[in-house]
Protein backbone atom coordinates (compact mmCIF):
# COMPACT_ATOMS: atom_id res chain seq x y z
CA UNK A 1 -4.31 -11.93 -28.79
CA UNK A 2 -3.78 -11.87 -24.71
CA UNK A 3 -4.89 -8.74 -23.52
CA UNK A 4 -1.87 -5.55 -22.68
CA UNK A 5 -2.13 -3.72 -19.75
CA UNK A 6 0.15 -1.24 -18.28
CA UNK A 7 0.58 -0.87 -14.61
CA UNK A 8 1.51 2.19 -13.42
CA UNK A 9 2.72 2.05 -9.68
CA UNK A 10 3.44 4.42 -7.07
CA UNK A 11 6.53 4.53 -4.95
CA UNK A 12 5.37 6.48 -2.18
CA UNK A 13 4.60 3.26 0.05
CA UNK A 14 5.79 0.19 -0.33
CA UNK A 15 2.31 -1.43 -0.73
CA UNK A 16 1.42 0.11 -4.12
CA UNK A 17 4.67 -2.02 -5.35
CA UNK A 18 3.60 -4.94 -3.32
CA UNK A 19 0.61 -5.03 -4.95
CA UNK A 20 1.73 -4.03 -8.21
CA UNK A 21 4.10 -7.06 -8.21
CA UNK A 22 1.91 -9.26 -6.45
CA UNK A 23 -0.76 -8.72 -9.18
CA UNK A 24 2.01 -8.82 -12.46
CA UNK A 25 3.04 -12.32 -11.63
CA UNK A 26 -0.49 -12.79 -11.33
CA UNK A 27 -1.66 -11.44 -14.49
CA UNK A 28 0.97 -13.06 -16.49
CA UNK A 29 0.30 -16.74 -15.27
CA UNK A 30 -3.44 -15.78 -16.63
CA UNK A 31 -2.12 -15.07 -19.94
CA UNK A 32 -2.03 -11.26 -19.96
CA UNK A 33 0.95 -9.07 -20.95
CA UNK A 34 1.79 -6.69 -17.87
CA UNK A 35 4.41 -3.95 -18.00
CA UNK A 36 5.29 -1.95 -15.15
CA UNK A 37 6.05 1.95 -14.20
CA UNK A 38 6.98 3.41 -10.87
CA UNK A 39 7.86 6.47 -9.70
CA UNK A 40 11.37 6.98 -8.23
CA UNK A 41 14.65 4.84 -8.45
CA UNK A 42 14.35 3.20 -5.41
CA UNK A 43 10.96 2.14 -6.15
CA UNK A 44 12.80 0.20 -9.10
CA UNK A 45 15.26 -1.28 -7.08
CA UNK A 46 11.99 -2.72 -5.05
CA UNK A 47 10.50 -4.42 -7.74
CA UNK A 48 13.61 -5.79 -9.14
CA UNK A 49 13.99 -7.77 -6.04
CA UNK A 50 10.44 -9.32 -6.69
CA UNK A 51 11.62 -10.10 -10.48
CA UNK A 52 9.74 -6.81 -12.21
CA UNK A 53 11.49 -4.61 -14.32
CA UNK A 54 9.86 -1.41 -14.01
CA UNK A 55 11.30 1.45 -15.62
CA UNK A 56 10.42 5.00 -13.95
CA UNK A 57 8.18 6.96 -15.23
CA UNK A 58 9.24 10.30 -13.56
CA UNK A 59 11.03 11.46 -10.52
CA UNK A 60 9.44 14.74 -9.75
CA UNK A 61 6.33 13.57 -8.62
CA UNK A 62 6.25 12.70 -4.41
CA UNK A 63 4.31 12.90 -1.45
CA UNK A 64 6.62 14.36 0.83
CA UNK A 65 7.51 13.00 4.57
CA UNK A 66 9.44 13.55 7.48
CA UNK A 67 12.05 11.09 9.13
CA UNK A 68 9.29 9.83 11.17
CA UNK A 69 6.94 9.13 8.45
CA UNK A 70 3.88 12.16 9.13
CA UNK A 71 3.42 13.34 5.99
CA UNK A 72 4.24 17.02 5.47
CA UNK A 73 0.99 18.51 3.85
CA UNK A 74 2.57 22.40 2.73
CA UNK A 75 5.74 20.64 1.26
CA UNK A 76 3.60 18.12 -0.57
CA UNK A 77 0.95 20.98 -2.13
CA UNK A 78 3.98 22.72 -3.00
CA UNK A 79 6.05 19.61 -4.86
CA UNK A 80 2.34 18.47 -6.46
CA UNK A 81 1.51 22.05 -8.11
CA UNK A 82 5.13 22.17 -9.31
CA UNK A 83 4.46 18.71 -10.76
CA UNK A 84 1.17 20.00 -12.54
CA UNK A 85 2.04 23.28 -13.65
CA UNK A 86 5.83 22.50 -14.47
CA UNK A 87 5.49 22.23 -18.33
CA UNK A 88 8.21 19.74 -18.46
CA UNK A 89 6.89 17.33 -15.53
CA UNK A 90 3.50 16.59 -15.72
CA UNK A 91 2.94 17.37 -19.96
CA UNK A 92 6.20 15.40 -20.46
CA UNK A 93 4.58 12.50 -18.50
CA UNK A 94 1.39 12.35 -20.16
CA UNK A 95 3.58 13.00 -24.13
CA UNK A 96 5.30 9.44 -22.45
CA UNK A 97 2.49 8.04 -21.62
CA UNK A 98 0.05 8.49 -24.68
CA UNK A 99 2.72 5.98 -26.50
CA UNK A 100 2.41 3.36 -23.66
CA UNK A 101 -1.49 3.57 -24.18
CA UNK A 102 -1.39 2.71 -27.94
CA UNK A 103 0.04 -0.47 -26.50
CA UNK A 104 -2.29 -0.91 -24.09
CA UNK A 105 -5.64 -1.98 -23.86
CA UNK A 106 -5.80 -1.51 -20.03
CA UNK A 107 -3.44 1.48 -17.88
CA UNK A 108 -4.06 0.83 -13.92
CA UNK A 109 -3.33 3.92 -11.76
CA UNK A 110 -2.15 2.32 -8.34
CA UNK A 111 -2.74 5.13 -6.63
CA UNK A 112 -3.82 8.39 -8.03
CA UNK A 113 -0.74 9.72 -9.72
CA UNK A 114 -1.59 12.93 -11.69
CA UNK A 115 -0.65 12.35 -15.21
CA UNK A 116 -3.18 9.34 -14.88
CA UNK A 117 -5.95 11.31 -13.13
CA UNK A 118 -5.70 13.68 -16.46
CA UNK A 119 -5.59 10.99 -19.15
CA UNK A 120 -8.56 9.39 -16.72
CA UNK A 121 -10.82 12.46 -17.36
CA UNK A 122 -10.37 13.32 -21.12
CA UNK A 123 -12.23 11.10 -23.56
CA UNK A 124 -9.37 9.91 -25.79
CA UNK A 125 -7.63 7.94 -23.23
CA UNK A 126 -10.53 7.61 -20.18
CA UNK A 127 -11.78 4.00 -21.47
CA UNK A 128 -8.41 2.41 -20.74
CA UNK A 129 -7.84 3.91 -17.42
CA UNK A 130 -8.49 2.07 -14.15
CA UNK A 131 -7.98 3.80 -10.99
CA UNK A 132 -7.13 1.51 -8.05
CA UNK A 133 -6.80 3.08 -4.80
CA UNK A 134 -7.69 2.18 -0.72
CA UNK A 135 -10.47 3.67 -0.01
CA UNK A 136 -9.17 5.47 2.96
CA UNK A 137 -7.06 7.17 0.45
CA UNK A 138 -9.71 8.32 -1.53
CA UNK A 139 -11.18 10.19 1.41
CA UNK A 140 -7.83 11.57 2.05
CA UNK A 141 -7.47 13.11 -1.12
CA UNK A 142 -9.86 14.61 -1.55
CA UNK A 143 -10.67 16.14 2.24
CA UNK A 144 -7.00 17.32 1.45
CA UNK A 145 -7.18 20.92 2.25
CA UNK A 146 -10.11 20.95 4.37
CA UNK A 147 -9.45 22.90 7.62
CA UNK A 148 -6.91 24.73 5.62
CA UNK A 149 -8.57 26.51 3.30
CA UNK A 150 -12.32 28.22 3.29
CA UNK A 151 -15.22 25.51 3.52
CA UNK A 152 -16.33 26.24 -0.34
CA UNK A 153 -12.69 26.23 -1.84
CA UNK A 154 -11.86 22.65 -0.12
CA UNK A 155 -15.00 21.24 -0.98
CA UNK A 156 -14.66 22.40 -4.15
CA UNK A 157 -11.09 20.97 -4.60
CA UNK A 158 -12.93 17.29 -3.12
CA UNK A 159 -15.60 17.92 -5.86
CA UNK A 160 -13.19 18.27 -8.82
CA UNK A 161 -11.27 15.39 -7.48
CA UNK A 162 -13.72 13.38 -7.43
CA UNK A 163 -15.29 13.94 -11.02
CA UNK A 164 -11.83 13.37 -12.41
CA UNK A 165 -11.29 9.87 -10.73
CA UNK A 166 -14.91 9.05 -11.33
CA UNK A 167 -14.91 9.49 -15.14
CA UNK A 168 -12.07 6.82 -15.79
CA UNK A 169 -13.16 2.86 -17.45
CA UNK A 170 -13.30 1.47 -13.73
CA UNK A 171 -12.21 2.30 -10.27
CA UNK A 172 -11.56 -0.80 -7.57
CA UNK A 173 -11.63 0.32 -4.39
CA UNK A 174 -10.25 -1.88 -1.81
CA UNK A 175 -9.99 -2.42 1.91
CA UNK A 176 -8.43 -4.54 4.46
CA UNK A 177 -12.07 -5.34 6.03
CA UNK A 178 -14.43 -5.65 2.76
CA UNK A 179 -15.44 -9.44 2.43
CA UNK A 180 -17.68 -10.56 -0.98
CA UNK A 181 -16.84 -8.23 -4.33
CA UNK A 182 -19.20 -5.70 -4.79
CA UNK A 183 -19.88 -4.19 -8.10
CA UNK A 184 -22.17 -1.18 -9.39
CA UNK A 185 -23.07 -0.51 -13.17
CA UNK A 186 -20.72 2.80 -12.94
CA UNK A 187 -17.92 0.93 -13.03
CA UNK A 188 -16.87 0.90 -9.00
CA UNK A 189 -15.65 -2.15 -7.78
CA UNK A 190 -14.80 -3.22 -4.36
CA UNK A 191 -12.42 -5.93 -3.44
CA UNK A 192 -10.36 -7.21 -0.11
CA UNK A 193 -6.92 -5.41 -0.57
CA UNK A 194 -4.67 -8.14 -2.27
CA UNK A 195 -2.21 -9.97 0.28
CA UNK A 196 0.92 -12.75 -0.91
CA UNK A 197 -0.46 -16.09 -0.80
CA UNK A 198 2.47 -17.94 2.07
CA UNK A 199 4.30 -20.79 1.25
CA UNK A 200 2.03 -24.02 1.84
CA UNK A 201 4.98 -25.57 3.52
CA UNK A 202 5.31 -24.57 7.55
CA UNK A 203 8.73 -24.18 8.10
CA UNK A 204 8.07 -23.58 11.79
CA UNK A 205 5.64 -21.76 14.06
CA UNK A 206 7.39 -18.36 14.62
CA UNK A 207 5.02 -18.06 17.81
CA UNK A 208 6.42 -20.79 19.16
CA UNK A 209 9.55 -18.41 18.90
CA UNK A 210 7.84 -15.04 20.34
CA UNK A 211 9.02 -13.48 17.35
CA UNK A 212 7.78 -9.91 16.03
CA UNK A 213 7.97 -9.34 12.23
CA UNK A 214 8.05 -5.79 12.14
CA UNK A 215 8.15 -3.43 8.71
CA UNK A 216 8.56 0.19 8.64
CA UNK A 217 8.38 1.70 5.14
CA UNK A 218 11.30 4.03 4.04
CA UNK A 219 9.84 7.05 5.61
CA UNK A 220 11.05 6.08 9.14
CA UNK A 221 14.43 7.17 9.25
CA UNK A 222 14.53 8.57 12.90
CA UNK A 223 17.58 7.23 15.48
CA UNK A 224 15.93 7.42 18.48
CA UNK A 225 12.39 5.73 17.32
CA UNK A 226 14.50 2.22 16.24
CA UNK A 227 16.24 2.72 19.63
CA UNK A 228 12.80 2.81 21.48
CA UNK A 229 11.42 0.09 19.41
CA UNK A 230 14.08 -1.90 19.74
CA UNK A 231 14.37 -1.58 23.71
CA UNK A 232 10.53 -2.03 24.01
CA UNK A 233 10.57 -5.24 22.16
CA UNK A 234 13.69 -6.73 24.20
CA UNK A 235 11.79 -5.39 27.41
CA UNK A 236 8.99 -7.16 26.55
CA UNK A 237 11.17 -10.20 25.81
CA UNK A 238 10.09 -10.51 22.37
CA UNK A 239 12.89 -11.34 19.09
CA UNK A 240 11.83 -9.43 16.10
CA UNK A 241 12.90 -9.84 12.36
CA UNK A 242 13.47 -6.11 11.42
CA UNK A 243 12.88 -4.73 8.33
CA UNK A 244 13.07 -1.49 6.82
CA UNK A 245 14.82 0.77 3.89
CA UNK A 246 15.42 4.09 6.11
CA UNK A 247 17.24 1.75 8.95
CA UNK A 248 19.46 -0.76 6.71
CA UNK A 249 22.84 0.68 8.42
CA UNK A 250 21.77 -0.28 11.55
CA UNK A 251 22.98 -3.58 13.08
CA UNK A 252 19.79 -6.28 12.40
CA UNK A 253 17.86 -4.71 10.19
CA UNK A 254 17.66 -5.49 6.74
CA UNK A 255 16.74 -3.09 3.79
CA UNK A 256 14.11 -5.49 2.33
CA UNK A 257 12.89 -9.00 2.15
CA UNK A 258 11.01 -10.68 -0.45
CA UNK A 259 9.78 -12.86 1.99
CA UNK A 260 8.63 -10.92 4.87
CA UNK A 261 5.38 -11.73 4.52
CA UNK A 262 5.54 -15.29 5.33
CA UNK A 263 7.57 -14.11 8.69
CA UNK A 264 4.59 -11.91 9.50
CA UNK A 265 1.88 -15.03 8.99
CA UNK A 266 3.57 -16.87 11.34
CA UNK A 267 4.84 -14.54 13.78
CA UNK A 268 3.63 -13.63 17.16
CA UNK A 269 2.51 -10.40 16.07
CA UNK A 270 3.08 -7.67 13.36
CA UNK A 271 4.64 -4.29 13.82
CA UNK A 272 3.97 -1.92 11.18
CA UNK A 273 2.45 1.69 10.56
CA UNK A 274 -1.58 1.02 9.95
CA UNK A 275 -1.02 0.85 5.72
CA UNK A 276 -3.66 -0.80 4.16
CA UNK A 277 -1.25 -4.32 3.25
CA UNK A 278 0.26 -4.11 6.83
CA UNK A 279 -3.37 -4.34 8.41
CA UNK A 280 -4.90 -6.96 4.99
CA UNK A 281 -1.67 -9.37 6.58
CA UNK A 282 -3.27 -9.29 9.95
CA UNK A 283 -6.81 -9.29 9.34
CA UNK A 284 -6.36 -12.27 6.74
CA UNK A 285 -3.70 -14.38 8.21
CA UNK A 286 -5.30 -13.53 11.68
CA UNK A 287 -2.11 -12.22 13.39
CA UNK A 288 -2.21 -9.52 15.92
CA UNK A 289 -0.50 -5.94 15.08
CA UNK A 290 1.28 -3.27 16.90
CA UNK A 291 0.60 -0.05 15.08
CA UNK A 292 2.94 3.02 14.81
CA UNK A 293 0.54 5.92 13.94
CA UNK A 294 2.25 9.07 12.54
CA UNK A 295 0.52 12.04 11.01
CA UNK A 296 -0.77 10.45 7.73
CA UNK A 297 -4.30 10.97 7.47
CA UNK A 298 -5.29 7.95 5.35
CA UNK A 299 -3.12 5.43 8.04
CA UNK A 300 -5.33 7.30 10.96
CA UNK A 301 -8.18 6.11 9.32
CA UNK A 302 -7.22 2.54 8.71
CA UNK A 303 -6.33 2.72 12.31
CA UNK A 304 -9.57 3.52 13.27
CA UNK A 305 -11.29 0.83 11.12
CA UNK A 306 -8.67 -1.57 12.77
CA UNK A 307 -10.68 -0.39 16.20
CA UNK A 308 -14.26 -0.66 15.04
CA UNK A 309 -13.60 -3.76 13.18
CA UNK A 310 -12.24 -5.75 16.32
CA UNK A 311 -8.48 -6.40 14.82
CA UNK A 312 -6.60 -7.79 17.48
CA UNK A 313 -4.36 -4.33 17.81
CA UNK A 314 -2.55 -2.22 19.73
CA UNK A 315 -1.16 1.69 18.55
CA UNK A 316 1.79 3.25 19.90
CA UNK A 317 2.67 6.94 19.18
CA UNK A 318 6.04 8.76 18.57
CA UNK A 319 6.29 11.48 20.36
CA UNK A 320 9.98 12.09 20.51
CA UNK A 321 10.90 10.35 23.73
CA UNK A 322 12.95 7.31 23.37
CA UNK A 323 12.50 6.16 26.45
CA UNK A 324 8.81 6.70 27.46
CA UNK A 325 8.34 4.87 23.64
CA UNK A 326 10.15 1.91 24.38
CA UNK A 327 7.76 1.45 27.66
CA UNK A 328 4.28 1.79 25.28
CA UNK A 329 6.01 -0.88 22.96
CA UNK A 330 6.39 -3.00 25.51
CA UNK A 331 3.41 -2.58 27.47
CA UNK A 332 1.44 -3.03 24.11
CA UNK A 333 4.13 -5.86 23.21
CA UNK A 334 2.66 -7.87 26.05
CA UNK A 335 -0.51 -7.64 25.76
CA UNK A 336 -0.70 -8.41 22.13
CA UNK A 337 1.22 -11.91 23.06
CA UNK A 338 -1.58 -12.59 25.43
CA UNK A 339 -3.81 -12.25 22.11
CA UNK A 340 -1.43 -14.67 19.69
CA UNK A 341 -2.95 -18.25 19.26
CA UNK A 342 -1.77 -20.94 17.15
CA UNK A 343 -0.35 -19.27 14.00
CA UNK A 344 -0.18 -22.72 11.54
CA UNK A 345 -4.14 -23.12 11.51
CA UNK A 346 -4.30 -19.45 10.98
CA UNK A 347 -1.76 -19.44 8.09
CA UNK A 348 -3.75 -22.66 6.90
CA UNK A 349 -7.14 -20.73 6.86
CA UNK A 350 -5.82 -17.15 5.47
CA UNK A 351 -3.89 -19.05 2.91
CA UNK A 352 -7.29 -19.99 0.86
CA UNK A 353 -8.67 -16.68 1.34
CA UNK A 354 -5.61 -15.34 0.20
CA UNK A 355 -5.90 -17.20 -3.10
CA UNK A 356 -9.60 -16.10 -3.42
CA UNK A 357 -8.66 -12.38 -3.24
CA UNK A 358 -6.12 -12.69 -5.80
CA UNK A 359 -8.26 -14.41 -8.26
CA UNK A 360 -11.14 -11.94 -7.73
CA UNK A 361 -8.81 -9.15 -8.98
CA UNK A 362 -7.01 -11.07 -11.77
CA UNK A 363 -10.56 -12.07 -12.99
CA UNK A 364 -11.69 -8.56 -12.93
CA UNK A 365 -8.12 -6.78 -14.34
CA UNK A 366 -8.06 -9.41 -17.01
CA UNK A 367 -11.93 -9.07 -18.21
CA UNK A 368 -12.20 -5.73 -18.39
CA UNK A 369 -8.58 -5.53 -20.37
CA UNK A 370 -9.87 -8.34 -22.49
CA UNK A 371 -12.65 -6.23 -23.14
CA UNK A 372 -11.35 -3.70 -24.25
CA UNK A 373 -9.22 -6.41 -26.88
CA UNK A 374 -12.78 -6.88 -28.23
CA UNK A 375 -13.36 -3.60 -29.16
């Protein structure tokens, strides 16, 4: 019998369902059975456009965000504690969910949604559960309310957090940076943050173009920060293949595309807030990347690895000036196509590494569902 697992995937970035589809069409080539949940419509619509039909789960629960993507911590306690403590939110998820787990013999929590961190912690359903989370998230999670609550209560809260997440069948923990797997006897694992493997077939060296593949996620919804990114980029004399949910009305940009990966393996450079699959493209694929940083304390983090790590990088900052952020962008613009080098061997070479992070997390996902089969 091929092992069942359930995929549970959060719509709060765009790389959760990037990786969720990523590793679906992965899993089923190896034989398993993988159905999908997100988390709001338009998460749906996302996967549908990658072939996954992914029914959602529940709308309530959100991390909340401004127009320019800095998450908006009082809003986000307050729509998370209604979620918990909302009889009909968080109860009525995990009523839905115990019938997905008798069909089940593996539920992956990509990343940390509630309902999941509950049925993670009690014994009837812990055994199935696998969280799967960046491991700048983790921190962020559960430092959450430090600095805005008294020392003991916010440690405590980190404490509690932790002890729930660590109680689940498995956690895998991944990173833009971490080479070999690394596994303890407790059940962590830690694995390279999964990227698209490109199309073996060049159909052209986008460098040889100048071209920018830039993604914002749908949190960036701000007039006057596409106007200054756009006017940095022509400054700097630079094309860019624009994509991005919040700015589909305006002239250029699309809403999504399947295939913006291969565009950013073979561009000049990457623009993109520091998420954890923006920064695995250009680590992997070995493409240099202009960072938007907002207040999102997980992306200032992967920012900061980006630094110590040696990514070819630069990071730009909205600060509500059009004009003075169109000069940064193209300052930083220019510099970063003094870094770009020959982007076909570099596709060529991130291509098989690529394929070895993939199967590293199929091998583990479908042993430890299969596993479970055995029991």
């Amino acid at each position: 019998m091929p092992p069942r697992i359930l995929y549970l995937a959060t719509a709060d970035a765009r790389g959760h369902l990037m990786r969720a589809q990523l590793l679906t069409h992965a899993l089923r080539e190896a034989g398993a059975q993988v159905r999908v949940l997100t988390t709001s419509d338009e998460g749906a619509r996302f996967l549908a456009g990658f072939g996954i039909d992914a029914p959602v789960l529940s709308r309530h629960y959100a991390v909340q965000f401004d127009t320019q993507q800095n998450m908006l911590r009082r809003e986000t306690d307050r729509n998370v504690a209604l979620y918990m403590f909302r009889p009909e939110r968080m109860l009525r998820d995990v009523w839905r969910l115990r019938a997905h787990f008798r069909d089940a013999d593996l539920v992956v929590n990509d990343s940390f949604h509630p309902a999941l961190l509950l049925m993670g912690w009690l014994p009837v359903w812990r055994r199935k559960v696998v969280h799967v989370y960046g491991a700048s998230l983790r921190h962020a999670l559960q430092t959450n309310f430090s600095g805005r609550m008294p020392g003991p209560i916010a440690r405590l809260f980190g404490r509690i957090v932790a002890w729930q997440i660590d109680r689940s069948l498995a956690r895998i923990e991944h990173d833009f940076a971490y080479g070999e797997p690394r596994h303890d006897e407790r059940g962590r694992h830690r694995l390279a943050t999964p990227v698209a493997v490109v199309d073996a077939v060049d159909r052209g060296d986008a460098t040889q173009h100048r071209v920018a593949a830039v993604y914002l996620n749908p949190h960036f919804q701000e007039p006057a920060l596409a106007d200054g990114l756009e006017q940095g980029l022509a400054d700097a004399g630079v094309p860019a293949h624009l994509v991005g949910e919040g700015y589909a009305h305006r002239p250029h940009w699309h809403a999504r595309d399947e295939h913006w990966i291969e565009a950013a393996a073979r561009s000049a450079f990457i623009v993109s807030a520091p998420g954890m699959a923006a920064l695995s493209i250009a680590a992997v694929y070995r493409r240099p990347i202009l960072l938007l940083l907002t207040d999102q304390p997980e992306q200032a983090i992967n920012a900061g690895r980006a630094a110590q790590l040696g990514l070819a990088h630069r990071v730009v900052v909205w600060r509500g000036d059009a004009r003075e952020f169109a000069r940064t962008v193209a300052a930083a613009a220019e510099e970063l196509l003094a870094a770009s080098a020959d982007g076909a061997a570099r596709t060529a070479e991130g291509r098989q590494a690529v394929l070895e992070r993939l199967q590293q997390w199929v091998g583990l996902l479908h042993g430890l569902a299969a596993a479970n089969v055995r029991r």
